[in-house]
Each structure stands twice: as C-alpha cells, then as structure tokens.
C-alpha atoms as a PDB file:
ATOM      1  CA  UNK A   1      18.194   2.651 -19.562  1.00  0.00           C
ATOM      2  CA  UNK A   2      14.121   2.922 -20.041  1.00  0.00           C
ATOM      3  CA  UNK A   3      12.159   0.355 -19.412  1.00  0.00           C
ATOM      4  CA  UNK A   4       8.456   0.107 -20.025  1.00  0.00           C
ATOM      5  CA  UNK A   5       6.170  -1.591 -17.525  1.00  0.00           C
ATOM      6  CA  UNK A   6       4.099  -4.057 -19.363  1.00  0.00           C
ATOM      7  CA  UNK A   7       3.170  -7.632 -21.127  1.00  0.00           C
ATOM      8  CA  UNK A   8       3.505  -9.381 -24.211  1.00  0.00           C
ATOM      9  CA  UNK A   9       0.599  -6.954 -25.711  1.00  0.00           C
ATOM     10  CA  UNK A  10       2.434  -4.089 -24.516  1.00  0.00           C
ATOM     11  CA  UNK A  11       2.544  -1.349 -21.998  1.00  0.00           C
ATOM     12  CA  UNK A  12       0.212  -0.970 -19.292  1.00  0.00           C
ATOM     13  CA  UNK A  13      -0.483   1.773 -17.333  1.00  0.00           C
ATOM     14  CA  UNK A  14       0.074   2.058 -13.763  1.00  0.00           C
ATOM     15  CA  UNK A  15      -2.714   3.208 -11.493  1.00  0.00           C
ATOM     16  CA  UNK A  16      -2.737   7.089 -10.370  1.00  0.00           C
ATOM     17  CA  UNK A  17      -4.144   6.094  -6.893  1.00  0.00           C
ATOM     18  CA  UNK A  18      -0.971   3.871  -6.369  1.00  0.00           C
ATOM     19  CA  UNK A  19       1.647   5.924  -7.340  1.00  0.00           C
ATOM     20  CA  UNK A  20      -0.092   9.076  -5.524  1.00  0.00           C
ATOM     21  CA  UNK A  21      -0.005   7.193  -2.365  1.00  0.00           C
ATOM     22  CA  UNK A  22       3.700   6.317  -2.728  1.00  0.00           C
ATOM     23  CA  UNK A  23       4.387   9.873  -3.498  1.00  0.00           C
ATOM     24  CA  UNK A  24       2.796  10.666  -0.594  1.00  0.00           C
ATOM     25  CA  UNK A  25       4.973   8.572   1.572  1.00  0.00           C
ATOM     26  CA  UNK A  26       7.823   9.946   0.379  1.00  0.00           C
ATOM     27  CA  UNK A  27       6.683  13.273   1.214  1.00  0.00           C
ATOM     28  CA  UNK A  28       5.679  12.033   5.216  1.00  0.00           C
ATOM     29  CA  UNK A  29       9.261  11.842   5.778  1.00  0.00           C
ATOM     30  CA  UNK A  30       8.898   8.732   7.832  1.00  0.00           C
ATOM     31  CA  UNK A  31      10.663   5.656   8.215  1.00  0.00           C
ATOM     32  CA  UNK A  32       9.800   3.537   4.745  1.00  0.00           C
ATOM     33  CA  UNK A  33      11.436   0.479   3.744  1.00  0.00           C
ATOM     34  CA  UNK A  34      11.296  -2.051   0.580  1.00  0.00           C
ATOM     35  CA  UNK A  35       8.826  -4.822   1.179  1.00  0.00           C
ATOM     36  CA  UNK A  36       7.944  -7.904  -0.243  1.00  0.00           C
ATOM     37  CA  UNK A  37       5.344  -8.092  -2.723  1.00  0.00           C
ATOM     38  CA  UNK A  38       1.884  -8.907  -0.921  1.00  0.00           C
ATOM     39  CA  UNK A  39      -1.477 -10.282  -2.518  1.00  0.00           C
ATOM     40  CA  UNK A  40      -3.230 -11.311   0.543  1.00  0.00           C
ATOM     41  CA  UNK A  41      -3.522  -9.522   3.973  1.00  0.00           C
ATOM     42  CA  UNK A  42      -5.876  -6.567   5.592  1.00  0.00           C
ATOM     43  CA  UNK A  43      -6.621  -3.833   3.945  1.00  0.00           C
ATOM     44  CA  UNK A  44      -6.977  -0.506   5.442  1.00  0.00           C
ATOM     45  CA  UNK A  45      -8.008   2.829   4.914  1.00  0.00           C
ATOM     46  CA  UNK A  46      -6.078   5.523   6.884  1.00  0.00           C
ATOM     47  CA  UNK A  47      -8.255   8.272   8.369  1.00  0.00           C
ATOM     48  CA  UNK A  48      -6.228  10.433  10.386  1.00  0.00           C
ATOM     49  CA  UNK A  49      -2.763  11.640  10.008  1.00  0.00           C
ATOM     50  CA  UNK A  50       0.059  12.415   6.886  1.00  0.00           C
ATOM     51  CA  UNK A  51      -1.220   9.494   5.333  1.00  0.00           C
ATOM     52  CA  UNK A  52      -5.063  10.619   5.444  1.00  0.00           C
ATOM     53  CA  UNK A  53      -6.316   8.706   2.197  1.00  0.00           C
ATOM     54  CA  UNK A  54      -3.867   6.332   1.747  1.00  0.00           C
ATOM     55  CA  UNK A  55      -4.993   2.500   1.249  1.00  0.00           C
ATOM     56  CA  UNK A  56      -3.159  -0.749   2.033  1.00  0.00           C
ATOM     57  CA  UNK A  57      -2.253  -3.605   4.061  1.00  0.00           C
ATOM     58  CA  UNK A  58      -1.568  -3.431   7.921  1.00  0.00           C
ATOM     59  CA  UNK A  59       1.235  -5.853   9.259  1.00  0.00           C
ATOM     60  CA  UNK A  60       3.189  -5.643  13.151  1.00  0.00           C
ATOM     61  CA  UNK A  61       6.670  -6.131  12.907  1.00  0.00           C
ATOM     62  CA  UNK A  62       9.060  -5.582  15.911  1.00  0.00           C
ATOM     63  CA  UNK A  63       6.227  -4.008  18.200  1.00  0.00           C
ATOM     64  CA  UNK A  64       5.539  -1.565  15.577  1.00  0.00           C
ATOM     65  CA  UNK A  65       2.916  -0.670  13.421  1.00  0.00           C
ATOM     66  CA  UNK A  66       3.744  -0.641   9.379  1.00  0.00           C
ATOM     67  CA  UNK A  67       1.005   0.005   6.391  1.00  0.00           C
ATOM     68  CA  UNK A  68       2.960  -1.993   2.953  1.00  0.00           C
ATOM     69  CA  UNK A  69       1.548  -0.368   0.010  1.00  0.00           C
ATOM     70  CA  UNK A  70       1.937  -1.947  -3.694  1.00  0.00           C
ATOM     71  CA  UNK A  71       2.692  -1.138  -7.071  1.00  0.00           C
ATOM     72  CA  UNK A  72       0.732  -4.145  -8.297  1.00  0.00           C
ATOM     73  CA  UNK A  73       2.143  -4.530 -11.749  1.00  0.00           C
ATOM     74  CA  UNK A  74       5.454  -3.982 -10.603  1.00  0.00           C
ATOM     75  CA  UNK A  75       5.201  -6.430  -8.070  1.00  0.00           C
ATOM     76  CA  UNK A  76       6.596  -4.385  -5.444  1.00  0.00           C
ATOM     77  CA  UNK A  77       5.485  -2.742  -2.129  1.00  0.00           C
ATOM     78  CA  UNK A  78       7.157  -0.267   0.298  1.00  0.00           C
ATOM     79  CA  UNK A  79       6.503  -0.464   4.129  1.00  0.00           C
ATOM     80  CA  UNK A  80       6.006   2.395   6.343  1.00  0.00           C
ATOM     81  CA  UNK A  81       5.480   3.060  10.243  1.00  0.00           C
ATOM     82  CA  UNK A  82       2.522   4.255  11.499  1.00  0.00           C
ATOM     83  CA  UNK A  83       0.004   4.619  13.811  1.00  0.00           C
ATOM     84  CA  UNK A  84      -2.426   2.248  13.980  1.00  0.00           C
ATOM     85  CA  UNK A  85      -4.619   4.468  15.389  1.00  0.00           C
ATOM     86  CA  UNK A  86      -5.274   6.211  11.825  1.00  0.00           C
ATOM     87  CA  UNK A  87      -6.129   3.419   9.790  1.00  0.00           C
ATOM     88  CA  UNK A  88     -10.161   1.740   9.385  1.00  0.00           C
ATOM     89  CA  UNK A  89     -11.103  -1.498   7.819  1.00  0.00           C
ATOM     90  CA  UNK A  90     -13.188  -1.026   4.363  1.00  0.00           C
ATOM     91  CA  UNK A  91     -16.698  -2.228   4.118  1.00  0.00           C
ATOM     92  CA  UNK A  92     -15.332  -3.920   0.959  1.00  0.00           C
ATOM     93  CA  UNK A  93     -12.524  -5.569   2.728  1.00  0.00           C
ATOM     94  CA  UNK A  94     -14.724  -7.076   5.693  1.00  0.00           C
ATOM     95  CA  UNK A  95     -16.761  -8.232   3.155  1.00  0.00           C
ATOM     96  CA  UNK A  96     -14.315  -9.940   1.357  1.00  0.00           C
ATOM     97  CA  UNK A  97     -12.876 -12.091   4.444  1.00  0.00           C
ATOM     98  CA  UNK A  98     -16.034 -13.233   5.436  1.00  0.00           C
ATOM     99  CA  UNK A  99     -16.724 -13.986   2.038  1.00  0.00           C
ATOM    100  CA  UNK A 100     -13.333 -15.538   1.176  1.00  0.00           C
END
C-alpha cells in the first residue's frame, strides 16, 4: 500500500533537514526508540559527536540523556540516547522561551 503524506489540497512535502537527521540516526547505530509526538520542549543543536548537526528536543528519562526528533507532518518523533554533553541551546530557541 502507498500512501501520500498530505491534506485536503494535496501532498505536501516533507522537509530534507528532518528526514536527513533521522537517516542519520539510523546510521549512529544507537539505541532509538518511537516517541510521542512533541510540539513544545527545548530545542537543541548537537555539536559534538555522530549526531554533529542534528536538531531537536532534549528530555531525561531513566537517568539518561535522549534527543526526540520529529517528522512534523507525520506527527511522529523517534528518541535517541545521547550525550548531553554534545548538544547547545539555539539563540533562536532562548529567545523564544523568554519570549513565550
């Protein structure tokens, strides 16, 4: 079966940086898991490390570390462990919770 990602005015594309960065985790080879779809939360940048690049959302769970990264329109996200050593906090994203 195909499906095509879209609305009621038809497909919509997905964004490159999004599906690059899931490609990417795949390709780490480290521990990912399905997540729940998030909207709100900190975003990161990571610096250092297999994930160099990579943007999304830092949460602790079980003493660990994970970065969730979404596929907006498909309103899903995948969590993976990591460091939280490698990540940084975007100017953007300071911004935006003192702003918000």
């Amino acid at each position: 079966m195909i499906r095509i990602v879209g609305d009621d005015r038809g497909p919509l594309p997905i964004p490159d940086a999004e599906i690059d960065t899931i490609k990417r985790i795949v390709d780490t080879r480290l521990m990912v898991e399905p997540w729940p779809f998030l909207q709100a939360g900190q975003h990161v940048h990571v610096e250092v490390g297999p994930l160099r690049g990579a943007e999304g959302i830092v949460l602790t769970l079980r003493n660990t570390h994970r970065l969730v990264v979404s596929i907006s329109l498909l309103r899903r996200s995948v969590a993976v462990e990591m460091d939280p050593a490698w990540v940084s906090i975007p100017h953007t994203a300071l911004f935006n919770d003192v702003a918000g």
